[in-house]
C-alpha atoms as a PDB file:
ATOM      1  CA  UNK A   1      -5.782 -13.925   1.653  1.00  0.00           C
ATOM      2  CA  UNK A   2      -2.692 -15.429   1.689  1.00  0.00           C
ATOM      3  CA  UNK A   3      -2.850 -16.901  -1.503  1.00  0.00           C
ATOM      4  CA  UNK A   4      -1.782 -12.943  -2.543  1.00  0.00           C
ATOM      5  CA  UNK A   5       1.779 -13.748  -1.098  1.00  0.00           C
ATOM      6  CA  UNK A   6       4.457 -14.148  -3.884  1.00  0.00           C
ATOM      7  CA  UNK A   7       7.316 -15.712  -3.736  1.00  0.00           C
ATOM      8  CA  UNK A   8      10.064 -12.516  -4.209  1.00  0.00           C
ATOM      9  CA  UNK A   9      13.659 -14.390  -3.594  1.00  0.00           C
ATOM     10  CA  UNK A  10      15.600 -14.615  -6.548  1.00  0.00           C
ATOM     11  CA  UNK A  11      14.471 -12.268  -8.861  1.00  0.00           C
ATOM     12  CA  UNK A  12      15.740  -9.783 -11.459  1.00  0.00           C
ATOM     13  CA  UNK A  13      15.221  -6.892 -10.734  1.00  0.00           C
ATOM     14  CA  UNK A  14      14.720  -7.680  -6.990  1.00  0.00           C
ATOM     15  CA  UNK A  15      11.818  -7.526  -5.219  1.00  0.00           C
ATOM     16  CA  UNK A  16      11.009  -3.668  -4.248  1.00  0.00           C
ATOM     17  CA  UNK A  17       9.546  -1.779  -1.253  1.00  0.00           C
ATOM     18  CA  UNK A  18       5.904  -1.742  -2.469  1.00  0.00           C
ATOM     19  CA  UNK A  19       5.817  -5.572  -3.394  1.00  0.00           C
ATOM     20  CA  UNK A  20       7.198  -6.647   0.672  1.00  0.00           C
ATOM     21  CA  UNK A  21       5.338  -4.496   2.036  1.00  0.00           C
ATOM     22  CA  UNK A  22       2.199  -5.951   0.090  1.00  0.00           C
ATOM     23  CA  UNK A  23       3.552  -9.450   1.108  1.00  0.00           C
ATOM     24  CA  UNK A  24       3.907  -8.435   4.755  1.00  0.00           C
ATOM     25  CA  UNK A  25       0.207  -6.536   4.881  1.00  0.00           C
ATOM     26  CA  UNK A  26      -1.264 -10.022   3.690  1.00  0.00           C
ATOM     27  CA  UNK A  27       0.828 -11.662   6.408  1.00  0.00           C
ATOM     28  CA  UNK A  28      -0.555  -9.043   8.824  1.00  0.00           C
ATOM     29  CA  UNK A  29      -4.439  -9.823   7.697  1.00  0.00           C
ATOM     30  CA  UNK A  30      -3.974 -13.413   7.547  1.00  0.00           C
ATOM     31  CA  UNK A  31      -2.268 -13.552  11.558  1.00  0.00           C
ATOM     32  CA  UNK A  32      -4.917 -11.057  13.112  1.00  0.00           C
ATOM     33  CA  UNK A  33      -7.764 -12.234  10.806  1.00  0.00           C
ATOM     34  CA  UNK A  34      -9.420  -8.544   9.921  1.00  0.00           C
ATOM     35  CA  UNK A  35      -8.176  -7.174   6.598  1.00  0.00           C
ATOM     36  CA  UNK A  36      -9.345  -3.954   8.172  1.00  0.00           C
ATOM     37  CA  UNK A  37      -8.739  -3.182  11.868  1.00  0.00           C
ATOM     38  CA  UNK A  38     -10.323  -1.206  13.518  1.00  0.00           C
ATOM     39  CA  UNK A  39      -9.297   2.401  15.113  1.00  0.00           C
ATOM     40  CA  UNK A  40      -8.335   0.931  17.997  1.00  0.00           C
ATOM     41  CA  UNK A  41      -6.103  -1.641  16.550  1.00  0.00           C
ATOM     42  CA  UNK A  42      -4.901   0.787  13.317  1.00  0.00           C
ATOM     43  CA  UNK A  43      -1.774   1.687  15.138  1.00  0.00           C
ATOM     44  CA  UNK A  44      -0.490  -2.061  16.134  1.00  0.00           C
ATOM     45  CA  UNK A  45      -1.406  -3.556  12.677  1.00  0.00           C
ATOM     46  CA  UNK A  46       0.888  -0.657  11.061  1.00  0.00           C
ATOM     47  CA  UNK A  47       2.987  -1.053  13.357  1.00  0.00           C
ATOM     48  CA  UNK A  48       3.519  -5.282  12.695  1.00  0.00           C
ATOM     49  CA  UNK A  49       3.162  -4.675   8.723  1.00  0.00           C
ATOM     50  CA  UNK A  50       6.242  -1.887   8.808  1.00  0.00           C
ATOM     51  CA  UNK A  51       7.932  -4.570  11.199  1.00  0.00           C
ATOM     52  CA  UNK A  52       7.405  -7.808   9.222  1.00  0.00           C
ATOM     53  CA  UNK A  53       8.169  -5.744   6.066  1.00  0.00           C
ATOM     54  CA  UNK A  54      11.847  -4.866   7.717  1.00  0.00           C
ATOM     55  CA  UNK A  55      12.327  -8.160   8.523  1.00  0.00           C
ATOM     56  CA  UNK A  56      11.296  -9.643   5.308  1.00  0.00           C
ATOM     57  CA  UNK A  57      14.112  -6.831   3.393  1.00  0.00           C
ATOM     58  CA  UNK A  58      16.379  -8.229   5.547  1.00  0.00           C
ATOM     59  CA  UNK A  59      15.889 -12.166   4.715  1.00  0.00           C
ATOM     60  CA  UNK A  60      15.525 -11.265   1.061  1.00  0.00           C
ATOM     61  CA  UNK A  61      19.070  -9.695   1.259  1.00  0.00           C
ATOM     62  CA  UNK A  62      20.986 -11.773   2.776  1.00  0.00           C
ATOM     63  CA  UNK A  63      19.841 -15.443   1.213  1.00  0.00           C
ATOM     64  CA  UNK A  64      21.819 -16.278  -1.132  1.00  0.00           C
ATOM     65  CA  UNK A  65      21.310 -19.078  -3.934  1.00  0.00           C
ATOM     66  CA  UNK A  66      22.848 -20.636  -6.380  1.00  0.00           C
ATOM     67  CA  UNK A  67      20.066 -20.947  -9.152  1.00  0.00           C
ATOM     68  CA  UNK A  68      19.793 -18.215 -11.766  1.00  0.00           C
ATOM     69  CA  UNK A  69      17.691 -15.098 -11.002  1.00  0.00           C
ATOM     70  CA  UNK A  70      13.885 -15.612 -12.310  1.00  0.00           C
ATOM     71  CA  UNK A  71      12.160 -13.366 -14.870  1.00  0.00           C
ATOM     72  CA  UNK A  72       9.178 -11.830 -13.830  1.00  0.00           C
ATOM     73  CA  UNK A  73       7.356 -12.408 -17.145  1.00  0.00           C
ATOM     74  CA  UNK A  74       7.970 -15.594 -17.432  1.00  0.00           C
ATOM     75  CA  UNK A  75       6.867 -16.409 -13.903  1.00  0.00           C
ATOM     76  CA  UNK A  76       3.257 -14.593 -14.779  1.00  0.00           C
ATOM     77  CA  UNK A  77       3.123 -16.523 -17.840  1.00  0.00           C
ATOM     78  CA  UNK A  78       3.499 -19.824 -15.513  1.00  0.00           C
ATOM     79  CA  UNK A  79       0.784 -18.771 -13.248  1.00  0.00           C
ATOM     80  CA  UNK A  80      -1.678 -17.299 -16.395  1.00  0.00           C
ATOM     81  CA  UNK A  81      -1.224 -21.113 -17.622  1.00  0.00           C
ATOM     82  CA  UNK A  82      -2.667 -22.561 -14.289  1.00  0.00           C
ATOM     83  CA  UNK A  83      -5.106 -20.321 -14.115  1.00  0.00           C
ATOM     84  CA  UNK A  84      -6.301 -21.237 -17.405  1.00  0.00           C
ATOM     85  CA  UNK A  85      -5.915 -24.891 -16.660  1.00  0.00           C
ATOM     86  CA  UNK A  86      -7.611 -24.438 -13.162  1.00  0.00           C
ATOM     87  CA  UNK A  87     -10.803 -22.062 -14.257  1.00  0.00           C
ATOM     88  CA  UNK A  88     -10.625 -23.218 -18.240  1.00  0.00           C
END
């Protein structure tokens, strides 16, 4: 599962709402090992995704770097190329 997590500091344009919370429902699986909770648990695992999503906003603002801002494309073309390396 967690495999799915992305790095998203230091890009152009920055990372939005729908890719942290993506990174923070992965988180969420991962921790509590269900990628599907059940009704009883439904309210606590939205709960800790909207929470770790907040946080994760948060750390994404404020760290700052000195290294220029990535380019999406050229990051998926990096990861295409070990794929094809990896699974030929």
């Amino acid at each position: 599962m967690c495999r799915n997590i992305r790095p998203l500091n230091n890009f152009e344009p920055p990372a939005t709402r729908d890719e942290v919370t993506a990174a923070a429902l992965q988180f969420v699986r991962k921790v509590s090992g269900t990628a599907k909770p059940s009704q009883a648990n439904q309210e606590v695992f939205d709960r800790a995704v909207a929470e770790i999503a907040h946080i994760t906003q948060h750390l994404l603002d404020d760290l700052v770097t000195t290294a220029p801002p990535k380019s999406r494309e050229a990051e998926a073309e990096k990861a295409r190329a070990r794929a094809r390396l990896r699974y030929g």
